[in-house]
Protein backbone atom coordinates (compact mmCIF):
# COMPACT_ATOMS: atom_id res chain seq x y z
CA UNK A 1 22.71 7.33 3.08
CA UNK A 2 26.02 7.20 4.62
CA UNK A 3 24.63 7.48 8.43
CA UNK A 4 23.71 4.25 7.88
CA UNK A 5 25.51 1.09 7.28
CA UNK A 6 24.88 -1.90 5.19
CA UNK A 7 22.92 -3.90 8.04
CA UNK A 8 20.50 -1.04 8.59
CA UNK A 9 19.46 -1.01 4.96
CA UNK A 10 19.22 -4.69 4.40
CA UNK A 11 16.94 -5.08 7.61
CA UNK A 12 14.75 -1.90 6.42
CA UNK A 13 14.59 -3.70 2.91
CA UNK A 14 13.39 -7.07 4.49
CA UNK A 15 10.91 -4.98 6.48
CA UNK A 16 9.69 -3.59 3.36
CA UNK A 17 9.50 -6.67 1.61
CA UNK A 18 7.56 -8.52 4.69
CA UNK A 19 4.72 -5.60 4.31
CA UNK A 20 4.55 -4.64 0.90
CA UNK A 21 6.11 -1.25 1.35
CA UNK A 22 7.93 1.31 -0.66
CA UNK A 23 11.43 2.43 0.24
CA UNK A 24 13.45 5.53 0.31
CA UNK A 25 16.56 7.19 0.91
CA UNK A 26 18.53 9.91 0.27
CA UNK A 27 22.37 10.06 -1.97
CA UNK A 28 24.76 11.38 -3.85
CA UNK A 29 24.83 15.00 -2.39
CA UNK A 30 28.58 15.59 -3.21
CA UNK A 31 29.34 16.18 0.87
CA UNK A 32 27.45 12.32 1.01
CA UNK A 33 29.45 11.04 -2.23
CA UNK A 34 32.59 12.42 -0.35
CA UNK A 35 32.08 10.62 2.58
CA UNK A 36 30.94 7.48 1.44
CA UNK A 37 34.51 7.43 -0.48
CA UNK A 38 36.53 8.05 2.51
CA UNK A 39 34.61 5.56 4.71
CA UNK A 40 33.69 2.83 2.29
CA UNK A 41 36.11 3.49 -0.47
CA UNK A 42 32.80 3.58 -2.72
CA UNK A 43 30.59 5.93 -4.44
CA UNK A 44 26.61 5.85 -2.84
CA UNK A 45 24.98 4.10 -5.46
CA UNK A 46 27.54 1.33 -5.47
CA UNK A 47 26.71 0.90 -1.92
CA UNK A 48 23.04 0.96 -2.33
CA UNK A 49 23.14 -1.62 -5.10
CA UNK A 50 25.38 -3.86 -3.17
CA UNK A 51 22.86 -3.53 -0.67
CA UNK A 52 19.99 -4.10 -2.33
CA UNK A 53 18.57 -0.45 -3.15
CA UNK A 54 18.56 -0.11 -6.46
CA UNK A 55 14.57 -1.40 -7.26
CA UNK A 56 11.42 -0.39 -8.59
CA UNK A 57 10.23 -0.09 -5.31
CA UNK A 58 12.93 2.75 -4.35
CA UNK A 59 12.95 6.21 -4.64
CA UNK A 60 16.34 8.27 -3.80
CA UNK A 61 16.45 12.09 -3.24
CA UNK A 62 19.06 14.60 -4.25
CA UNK A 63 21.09 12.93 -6.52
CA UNK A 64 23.15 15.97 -7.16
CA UNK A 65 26.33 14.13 -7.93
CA UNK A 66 26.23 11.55 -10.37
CA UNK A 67 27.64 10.22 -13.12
CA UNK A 68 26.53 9.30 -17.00
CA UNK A 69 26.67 5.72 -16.30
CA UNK A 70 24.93 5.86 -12.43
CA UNK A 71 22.17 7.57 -14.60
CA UNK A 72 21.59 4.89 -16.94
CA UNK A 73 22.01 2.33 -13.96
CA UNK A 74 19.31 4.31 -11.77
CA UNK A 75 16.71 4.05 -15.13
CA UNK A 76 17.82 0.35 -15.71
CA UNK A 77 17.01 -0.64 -12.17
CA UNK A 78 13.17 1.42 -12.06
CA UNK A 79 14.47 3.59 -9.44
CA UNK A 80 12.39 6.85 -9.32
CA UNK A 81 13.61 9.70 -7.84
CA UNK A 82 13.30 13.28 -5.97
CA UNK A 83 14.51 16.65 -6.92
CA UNK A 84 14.86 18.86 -3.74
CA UNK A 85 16.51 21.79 -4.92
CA UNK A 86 14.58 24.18 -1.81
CA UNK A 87 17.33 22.07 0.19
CA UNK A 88 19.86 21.22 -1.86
CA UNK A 89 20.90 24.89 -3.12
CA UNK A 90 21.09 26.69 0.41
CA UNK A 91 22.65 23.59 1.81
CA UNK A 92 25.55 23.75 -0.85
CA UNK A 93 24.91 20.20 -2.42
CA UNK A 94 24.30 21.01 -6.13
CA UNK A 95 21.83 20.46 -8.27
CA UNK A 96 20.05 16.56 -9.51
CA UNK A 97 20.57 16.87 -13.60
CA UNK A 98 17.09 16.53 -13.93
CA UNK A 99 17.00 16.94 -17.53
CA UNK A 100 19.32 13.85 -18.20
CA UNK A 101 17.35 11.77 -15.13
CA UNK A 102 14.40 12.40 -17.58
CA UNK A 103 15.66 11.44 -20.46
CA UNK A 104 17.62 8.57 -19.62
CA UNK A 105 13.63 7.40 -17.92
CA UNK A 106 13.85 7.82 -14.43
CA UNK A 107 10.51 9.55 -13.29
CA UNK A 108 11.50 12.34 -11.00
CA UNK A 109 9.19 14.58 -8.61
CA UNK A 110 9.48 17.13 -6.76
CA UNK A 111 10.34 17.09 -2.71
CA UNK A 112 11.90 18.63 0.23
CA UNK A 113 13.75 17.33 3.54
CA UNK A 114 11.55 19.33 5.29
CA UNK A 115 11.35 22.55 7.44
CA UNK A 116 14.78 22.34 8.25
CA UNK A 117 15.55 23.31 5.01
CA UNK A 118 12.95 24.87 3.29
CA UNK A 119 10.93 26.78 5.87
CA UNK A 120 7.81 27.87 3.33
CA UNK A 121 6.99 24.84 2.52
CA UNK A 122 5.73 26.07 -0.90
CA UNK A 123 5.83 23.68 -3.34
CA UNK A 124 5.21 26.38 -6.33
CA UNK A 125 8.01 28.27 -4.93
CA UNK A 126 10.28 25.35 -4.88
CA UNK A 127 9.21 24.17 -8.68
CA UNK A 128 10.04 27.67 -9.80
CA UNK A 129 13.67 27.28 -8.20
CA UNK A 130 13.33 23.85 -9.75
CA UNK A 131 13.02 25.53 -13.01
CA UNK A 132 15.89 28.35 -12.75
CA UNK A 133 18.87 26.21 -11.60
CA UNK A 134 18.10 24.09 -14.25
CA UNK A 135 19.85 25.98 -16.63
CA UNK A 136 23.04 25.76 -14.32
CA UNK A 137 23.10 21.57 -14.95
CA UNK A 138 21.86 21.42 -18.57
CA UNK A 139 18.94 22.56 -20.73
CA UNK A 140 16.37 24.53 -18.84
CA UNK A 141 13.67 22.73 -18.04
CA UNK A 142 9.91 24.14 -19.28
CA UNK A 143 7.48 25.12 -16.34
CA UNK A 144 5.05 22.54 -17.65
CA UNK A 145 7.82 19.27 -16.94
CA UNK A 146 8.33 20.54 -14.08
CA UNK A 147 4.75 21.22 -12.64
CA UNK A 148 4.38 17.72 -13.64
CA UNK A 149 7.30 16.52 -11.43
CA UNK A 150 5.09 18.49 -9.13
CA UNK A 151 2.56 16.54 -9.43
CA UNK A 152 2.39 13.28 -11.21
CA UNK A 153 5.93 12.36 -10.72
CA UNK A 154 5.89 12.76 -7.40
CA UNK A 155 2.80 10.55 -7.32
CA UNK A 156 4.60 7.62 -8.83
CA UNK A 157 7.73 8.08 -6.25
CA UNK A 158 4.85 7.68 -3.52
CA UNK A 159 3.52 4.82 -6.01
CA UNK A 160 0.23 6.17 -5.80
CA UNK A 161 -1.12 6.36 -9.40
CA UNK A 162 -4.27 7.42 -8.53
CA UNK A 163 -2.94 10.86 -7.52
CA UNK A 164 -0.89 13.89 -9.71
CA UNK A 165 -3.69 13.67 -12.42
CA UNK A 166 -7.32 14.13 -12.99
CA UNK A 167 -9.36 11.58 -15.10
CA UNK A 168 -10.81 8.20 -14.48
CA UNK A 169 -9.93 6.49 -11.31
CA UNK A 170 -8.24 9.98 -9.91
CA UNK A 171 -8.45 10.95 -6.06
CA UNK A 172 -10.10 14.05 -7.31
CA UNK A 173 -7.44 16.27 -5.70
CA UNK A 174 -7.46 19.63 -7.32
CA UNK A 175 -5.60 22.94 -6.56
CA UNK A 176 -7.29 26.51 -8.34
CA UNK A 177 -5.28 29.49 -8.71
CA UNK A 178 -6.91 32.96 -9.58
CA UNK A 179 -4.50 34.28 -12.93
CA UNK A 180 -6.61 37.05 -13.13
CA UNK A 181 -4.63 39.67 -11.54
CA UNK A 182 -1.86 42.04 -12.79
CA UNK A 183 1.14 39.65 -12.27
CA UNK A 184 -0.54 37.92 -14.58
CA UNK A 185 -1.58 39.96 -16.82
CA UNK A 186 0.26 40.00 -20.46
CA UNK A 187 1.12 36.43 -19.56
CA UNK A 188 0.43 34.00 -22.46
CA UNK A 189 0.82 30.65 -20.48
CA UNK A 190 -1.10 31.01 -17.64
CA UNK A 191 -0.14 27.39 -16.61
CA UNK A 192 3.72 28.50 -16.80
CA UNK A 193 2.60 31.69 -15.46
CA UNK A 194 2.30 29.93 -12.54
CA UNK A 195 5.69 29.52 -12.10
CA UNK A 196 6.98 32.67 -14.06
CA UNK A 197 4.78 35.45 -12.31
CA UNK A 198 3.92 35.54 -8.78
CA UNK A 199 5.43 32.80 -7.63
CA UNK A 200 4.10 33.04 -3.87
CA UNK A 201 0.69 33.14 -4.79
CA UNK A 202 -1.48 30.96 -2.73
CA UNK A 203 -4.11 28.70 -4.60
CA UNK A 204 -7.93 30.27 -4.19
CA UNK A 205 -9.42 26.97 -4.09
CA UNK A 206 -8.19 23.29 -2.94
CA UNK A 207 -10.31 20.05 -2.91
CA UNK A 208 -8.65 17.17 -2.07
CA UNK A 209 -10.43 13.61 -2.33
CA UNK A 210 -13.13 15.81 -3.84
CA UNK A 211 -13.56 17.18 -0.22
CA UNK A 212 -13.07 21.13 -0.03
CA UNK A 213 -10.25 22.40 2.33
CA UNK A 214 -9.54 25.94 1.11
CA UNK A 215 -12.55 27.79 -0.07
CA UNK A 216 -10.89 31.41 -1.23
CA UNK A 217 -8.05 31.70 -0.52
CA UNK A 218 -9.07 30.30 3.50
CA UNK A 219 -8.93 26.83 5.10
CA UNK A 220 -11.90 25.67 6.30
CA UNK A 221 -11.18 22.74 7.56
CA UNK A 222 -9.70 24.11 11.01
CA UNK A 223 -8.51 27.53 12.34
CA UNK A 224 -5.34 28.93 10.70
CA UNK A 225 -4.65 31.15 13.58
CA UNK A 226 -5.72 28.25 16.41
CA UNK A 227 -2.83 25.84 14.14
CA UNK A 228 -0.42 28.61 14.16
CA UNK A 229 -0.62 29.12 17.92
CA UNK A 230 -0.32 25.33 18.49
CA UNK A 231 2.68 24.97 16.35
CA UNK A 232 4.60 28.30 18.32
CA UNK A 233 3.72 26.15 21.91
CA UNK A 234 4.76 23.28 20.36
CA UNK A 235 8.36 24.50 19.02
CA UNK A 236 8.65 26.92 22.48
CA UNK A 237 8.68 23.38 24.52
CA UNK A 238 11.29 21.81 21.86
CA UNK A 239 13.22 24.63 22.57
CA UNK A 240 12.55 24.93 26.76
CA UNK A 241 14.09 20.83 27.25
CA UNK A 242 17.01 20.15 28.02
């Protein structure tokens, strides 16, 4: 948050306000807690309260660096929030205490900044590093919590309840993995397993809105190989301008 100063993020919030939208930004990284210090003199979250960002409607990313009592502040205000650790641990930042984010009650989910620093994309992949590094912060957290930061607690940081779960009044989004195999064989949580064994495994089946889009293991809503050949002349002109 500290590209931007305190006009930005009161305009933003008025914008939100005028259409009934959810905000978001991204603090406390220690290289963003360091120089919000040396510019303002103040840690992130100071700023962001000062400013009107600590809300229900918010959700902040990273939050690698911070404090007992920013914790408890975070929960008080109904701030939600997103653990990126695909980004955060190459990058340098640290790693969000998720375990004390959760208990304290700030939902958290799961995220990424994007292909700039996490170039798979998996989100499996990233909830199993989500799951090792938490031992580095505090208690480990189980493979279950953290498949449903995956899912449902990322769904409330969108504040979109009707997605992350499957019951009455659900999207009817649902991802089907095959646990039939060898890496999975001997496992005796084939939920965790998920996480545990094979973690680049690609789901067999995926409906989403109760529409089918991978049928197994292969999209079939579009060519892979047609998207993939788009994307490469997309990034080659990125690359050819000036």
């Amino acid at each position: 948050m500290h590209s931007d100063g305190e006009g930005t993020f009161r305009a933003l919030g008025e914008v939100a306000a005028e259409h009934g939208l959810r905000r978001r930004t991204q603090a406390n990284e220690q290289v963003d807690t360091a120089i919000a210090l040396e510019r303002y003199g103040r840690r992130p979250l100071d700023l962001l309260e000062e400013w009107g960002w600590l809300a229900p409607d918010v959700t902040i990313a990273h939050l690698c660096d911070v404090t007992d009592d920013e914790i408890e502040r975070l929960a008080t205000a109904g701030v939600t929030a997103t653990h990126a650790p695909g980004c955060d641990v190459p990058m340098g930042w640290g790693i969000a205490p998720v375990a004390r984010l959760a208990a304290a009650g700030v939902p958290v989910g799961l995220g990424t900044s994007g292909g700039g620093s996490n170039d798979a994309g998996h989100l499996l992949a990233d909830a199993r590093l989500a799951m090792q590094v938490s031992a580095l912060v505090g208690p480990q957290l189980p493979a279950r919590q953290v498949l449903g930061m995956a899912t449902e607690g990322s769904a409330v940081g969108l504040g979109r309840p009707e997605l992350g779960h499957l019951g009455a009044g659900s999207a009817g989004d649902l991802c089907v993995w095959d646990v039939s195999g060898v890496a999975d064989a001997g496992v005796a949580d084939p939920v965790a397993g998920l996480l545990w064994a094979s973690p680049g495994r690609r789901p067999k089946h995926v409906v989403v809105g109760g529409r089918v889009v991978v049928r197994d293991g292969r999209l079939v809503t579009a060519d892979e190989g047609e998207l993939a050949a788009r994307l490469r002349e997309r990034l080659a002109r990125g690359r050819s301008r000036p």
